[in-house]
C-alpha atoms as a PDB file:
ATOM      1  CA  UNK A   1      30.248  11.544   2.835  1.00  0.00           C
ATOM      2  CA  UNK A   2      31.156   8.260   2.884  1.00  0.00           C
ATOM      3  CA  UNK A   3      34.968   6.431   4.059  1.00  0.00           C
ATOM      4  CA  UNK A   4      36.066   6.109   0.629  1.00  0.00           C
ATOM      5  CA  UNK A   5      35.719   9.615  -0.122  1.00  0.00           C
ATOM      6  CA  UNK A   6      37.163  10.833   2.930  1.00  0.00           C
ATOM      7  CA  UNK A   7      39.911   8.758   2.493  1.00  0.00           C
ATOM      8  CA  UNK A   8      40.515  10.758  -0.871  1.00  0.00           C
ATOM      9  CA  UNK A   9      40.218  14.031   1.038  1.00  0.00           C
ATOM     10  CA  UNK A  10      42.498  13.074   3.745  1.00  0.00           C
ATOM     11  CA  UNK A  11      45.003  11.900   1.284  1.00  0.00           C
ATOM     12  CA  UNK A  12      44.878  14.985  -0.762  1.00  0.00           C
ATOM     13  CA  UNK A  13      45.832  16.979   2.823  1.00  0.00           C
ATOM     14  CA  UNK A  14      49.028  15.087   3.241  1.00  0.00           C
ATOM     15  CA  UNK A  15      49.807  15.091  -0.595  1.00  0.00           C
ATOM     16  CA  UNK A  16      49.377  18.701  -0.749  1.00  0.00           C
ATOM     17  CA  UNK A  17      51.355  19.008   2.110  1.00  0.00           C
ATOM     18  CA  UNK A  18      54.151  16.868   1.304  1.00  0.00           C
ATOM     19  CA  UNK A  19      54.349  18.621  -2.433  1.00  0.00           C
ATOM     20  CA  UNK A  20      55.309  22.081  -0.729  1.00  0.00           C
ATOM     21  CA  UNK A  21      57.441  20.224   1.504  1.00  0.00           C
ATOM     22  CA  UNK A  22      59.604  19.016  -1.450  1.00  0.00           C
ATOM     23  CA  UNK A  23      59.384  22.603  -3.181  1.00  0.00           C
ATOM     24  CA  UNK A  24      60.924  24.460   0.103  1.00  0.00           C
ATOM     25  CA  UNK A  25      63.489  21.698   0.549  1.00  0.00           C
ATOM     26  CA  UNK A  26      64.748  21.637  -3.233  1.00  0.00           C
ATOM     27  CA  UNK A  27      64.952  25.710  -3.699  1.00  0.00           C
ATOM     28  CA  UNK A  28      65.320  26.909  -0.512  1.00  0.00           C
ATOM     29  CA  UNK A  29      66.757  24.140   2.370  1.00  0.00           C
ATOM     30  CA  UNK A  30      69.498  21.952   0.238  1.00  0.00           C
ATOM     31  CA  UNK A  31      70.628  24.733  -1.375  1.00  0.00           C
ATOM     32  CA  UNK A  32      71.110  26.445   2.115  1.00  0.00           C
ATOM     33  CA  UNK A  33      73.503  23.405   2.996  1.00  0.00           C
ATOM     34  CA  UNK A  34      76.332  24.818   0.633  1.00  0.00           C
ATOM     35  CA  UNK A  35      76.711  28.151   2.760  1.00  0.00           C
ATOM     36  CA  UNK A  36      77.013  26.807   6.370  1.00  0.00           C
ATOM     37  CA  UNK A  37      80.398  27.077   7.520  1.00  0.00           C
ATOM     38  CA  UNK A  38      82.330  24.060   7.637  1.00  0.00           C
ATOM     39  CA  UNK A  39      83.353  24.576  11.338  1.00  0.00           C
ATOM     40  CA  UNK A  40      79.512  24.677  11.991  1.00  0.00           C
ATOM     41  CA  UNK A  41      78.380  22.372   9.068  1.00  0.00           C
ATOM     42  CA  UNK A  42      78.140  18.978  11.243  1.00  0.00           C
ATOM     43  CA  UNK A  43      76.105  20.567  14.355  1.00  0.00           C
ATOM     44  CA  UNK A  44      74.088  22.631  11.445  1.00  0.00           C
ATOM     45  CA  UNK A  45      73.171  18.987   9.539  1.00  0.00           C
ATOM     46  CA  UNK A  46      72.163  17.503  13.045  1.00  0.00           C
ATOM     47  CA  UNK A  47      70.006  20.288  14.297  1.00  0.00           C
ATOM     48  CA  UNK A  48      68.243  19.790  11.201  1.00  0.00           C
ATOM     49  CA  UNK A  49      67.969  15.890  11.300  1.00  0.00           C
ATOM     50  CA  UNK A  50      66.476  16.260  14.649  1.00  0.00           C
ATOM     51  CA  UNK A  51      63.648  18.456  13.731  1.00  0.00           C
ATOM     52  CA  UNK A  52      62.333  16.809  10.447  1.00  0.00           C
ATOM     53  CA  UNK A  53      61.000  13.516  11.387  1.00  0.00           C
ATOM     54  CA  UNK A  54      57.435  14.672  12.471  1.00  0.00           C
ATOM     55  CA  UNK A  55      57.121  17.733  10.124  1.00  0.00           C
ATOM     56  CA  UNK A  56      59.108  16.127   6.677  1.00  0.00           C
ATOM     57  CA  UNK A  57      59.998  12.351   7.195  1.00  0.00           C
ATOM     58  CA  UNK A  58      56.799  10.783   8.501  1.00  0.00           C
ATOM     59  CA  UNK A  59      54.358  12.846   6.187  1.00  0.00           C
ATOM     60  CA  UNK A  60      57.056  11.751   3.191  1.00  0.00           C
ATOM     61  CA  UNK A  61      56.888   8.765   3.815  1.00  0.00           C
ATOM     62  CA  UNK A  62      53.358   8.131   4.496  1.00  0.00           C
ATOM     63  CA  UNK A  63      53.207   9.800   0.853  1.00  0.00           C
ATOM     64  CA  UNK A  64      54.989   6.892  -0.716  1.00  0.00           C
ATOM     65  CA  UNK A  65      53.386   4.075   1.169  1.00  0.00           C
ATOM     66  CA  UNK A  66      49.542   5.384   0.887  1.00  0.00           C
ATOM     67  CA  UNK A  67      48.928   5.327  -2.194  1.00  0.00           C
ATOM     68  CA  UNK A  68      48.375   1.396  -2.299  1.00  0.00           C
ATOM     69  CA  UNK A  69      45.480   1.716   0.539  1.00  0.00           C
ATOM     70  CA  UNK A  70      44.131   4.608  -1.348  1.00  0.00           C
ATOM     71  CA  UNK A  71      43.808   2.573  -4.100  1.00  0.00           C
ATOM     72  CA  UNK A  72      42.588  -0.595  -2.143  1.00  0.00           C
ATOM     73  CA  UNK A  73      40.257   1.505   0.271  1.00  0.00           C
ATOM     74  CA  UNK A  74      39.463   4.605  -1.737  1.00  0.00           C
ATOM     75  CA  UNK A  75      37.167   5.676  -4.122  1.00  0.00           C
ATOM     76  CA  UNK A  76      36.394   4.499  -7.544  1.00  0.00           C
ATOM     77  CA  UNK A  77      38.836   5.698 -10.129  1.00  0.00           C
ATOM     78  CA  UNK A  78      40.542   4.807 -13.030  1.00  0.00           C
ATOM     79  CA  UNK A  79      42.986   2.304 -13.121  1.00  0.00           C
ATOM     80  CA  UNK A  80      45.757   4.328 -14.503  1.00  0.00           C
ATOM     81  CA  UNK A  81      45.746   6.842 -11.676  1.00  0.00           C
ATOM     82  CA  UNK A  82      45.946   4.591  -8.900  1.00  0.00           C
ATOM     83  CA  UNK A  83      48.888   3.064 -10.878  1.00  0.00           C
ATOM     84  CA  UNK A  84      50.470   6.103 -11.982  1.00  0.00           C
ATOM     85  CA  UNK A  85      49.817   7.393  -8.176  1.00  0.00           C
ATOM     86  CA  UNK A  86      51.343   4.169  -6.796  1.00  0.00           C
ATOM     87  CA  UNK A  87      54.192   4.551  -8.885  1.00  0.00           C
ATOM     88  CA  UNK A  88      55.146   7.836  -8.363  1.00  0.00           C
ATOM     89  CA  UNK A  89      55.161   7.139  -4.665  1.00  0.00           C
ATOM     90  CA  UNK A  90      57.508   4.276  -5.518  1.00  0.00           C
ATOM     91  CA  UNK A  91      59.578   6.590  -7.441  1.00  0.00           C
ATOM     92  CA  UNK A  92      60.287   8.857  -3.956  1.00  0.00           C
ATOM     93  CA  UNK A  93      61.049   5.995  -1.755  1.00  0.00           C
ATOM     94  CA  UNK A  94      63.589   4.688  -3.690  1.00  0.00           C
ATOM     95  CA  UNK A  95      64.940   7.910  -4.342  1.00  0.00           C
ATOM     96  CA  UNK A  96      65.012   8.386  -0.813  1.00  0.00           C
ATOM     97  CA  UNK A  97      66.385   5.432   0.638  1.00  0.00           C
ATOM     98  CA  UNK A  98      69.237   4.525  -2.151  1.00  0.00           C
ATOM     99  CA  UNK A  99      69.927   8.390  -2.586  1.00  0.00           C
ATOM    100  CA  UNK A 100      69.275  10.820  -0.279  1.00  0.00           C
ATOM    101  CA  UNK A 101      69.461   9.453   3.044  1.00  0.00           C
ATOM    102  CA  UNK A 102      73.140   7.821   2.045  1.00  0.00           C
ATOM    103  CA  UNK A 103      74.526  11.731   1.295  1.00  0.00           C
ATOM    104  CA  UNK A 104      72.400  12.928   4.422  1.00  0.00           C
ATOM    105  CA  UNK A 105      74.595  10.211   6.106  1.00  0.00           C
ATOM    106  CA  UNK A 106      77.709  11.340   4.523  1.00  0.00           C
ATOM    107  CA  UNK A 107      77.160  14.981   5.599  1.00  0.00           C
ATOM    108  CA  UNK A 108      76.538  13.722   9.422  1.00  0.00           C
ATOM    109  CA  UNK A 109      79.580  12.174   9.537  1.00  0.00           C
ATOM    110  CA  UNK A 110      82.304  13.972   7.375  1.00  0.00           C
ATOM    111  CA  UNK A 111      80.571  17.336   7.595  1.00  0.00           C
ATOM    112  CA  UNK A 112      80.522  19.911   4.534  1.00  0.00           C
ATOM    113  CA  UNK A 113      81.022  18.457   1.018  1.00  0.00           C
ATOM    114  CA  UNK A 114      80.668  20.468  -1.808  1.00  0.00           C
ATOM    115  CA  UNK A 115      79.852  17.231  -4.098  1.00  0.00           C
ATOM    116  CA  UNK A 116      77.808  15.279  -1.974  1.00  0.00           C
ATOM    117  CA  UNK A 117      75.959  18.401  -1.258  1.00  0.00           C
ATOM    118  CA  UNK A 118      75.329  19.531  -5.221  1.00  0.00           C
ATOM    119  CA  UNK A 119      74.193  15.491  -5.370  1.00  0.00           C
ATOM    120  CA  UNK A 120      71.565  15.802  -2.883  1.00  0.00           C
ATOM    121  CA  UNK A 121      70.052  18.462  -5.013  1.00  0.00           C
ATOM    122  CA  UNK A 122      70.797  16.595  -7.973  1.00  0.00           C
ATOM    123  CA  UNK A 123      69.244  13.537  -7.097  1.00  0.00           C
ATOM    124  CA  UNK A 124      66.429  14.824  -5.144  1.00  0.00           C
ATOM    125  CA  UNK A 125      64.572  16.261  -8.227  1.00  0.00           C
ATOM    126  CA  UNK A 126      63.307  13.080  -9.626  1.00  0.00           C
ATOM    127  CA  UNK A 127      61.540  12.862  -5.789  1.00  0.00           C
ATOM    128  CA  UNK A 128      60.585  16.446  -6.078  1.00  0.00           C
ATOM    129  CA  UNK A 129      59.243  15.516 -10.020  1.00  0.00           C
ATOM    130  CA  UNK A 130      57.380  11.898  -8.433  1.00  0.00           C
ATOM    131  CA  UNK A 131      55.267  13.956  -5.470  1.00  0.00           C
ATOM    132  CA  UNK A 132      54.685  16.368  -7.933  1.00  0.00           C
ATOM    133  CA  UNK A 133      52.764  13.828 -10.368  1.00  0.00           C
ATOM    134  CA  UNK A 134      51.227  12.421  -7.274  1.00  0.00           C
ATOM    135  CA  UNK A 135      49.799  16.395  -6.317  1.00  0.00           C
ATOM    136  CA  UNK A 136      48.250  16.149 -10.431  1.00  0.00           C
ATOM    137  CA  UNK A 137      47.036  12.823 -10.295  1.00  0.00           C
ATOM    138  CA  UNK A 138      45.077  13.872  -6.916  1.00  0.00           C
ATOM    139  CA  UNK A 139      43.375  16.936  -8.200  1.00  0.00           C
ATOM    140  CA  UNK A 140      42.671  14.618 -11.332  1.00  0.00           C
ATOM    141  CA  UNK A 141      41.116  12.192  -8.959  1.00  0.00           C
ATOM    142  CA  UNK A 142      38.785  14.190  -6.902  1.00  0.00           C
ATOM    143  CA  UNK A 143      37.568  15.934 -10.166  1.00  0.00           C
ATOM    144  CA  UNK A 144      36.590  12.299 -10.964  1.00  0.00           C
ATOM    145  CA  UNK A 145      35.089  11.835  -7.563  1.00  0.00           C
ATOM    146  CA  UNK A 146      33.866  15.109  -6.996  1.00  0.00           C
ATOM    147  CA  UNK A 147      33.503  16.678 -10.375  1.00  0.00           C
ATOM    148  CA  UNK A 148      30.374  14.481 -10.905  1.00  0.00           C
ATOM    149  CA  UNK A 149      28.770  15.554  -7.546  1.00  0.00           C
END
């Protein structure tokens, strides 16, 4: 196998990963925010803060950024999904940084808020929709790459 490909595999891993990352925090972890106790809310919203970076933030991240060197340093694929993977990765770091990390702020510091919880949901599906296109424009591309092996 050659670099390009294993690029596309190694991508896929941290796509795939990322994508039921997104899943568990929009059903299951956001919602969860709303029935902390507001006595224990701030210590609660810390405690998590300090345990995502290795598991959700760098992997996230790395999800947005990637797909550019995947489509410098990868395989041979159409045009469109390099784009449409580029963009959807653009899509979830703008969501992230202009949306989601100012109400994660918010919640630090002032503790439980009904609205600025229901807008991190809110807000966070277009991020949730963007790594999902990226999870269907990967299994499109190694059917390209792979289909034809």
């Amino acid at each position: 196998m050659e670099l390009p490909q294993l690029l596309l595999l190694l991508w896929s891993a941290l796509v795939y990963w990322v994508l039921g990352q997104i899943w568990l925090v929009q059903i299951v972890i956001y919602p969860l925010f709303a029935k902390v106790g507001e006595a224990e809310y701030v210590a609660y919203h810390r405690f998590y803060s300090r345990r995502i970076p290795l598991p959700i933030i760098i992997p996230g991240f790395a999800s947005f950024l990637l797909p550019a060197a995947l489509a410098y340093f990868g395989p041979a694929i159409p045009g469109w999904m390099s784009a449409a993977n580029i963009a959807a990765g653009i899509v979830g770091l703008l969501v992230t940084v202009l949306l989601e990390i100012p109400r994660h702020n918010r919640l630090e510091k002032g503790g439980r808020n009904e609205t600025t919880i229901a807008e991190l949901i809110r807000y966070n599906w277009p991020r949730t929709a963007s790594i999902t296109a990226q999870a269907v424009v990967t299994l499109l591309m190694l059917i390209h790459v792979f289909g034809e092996a």
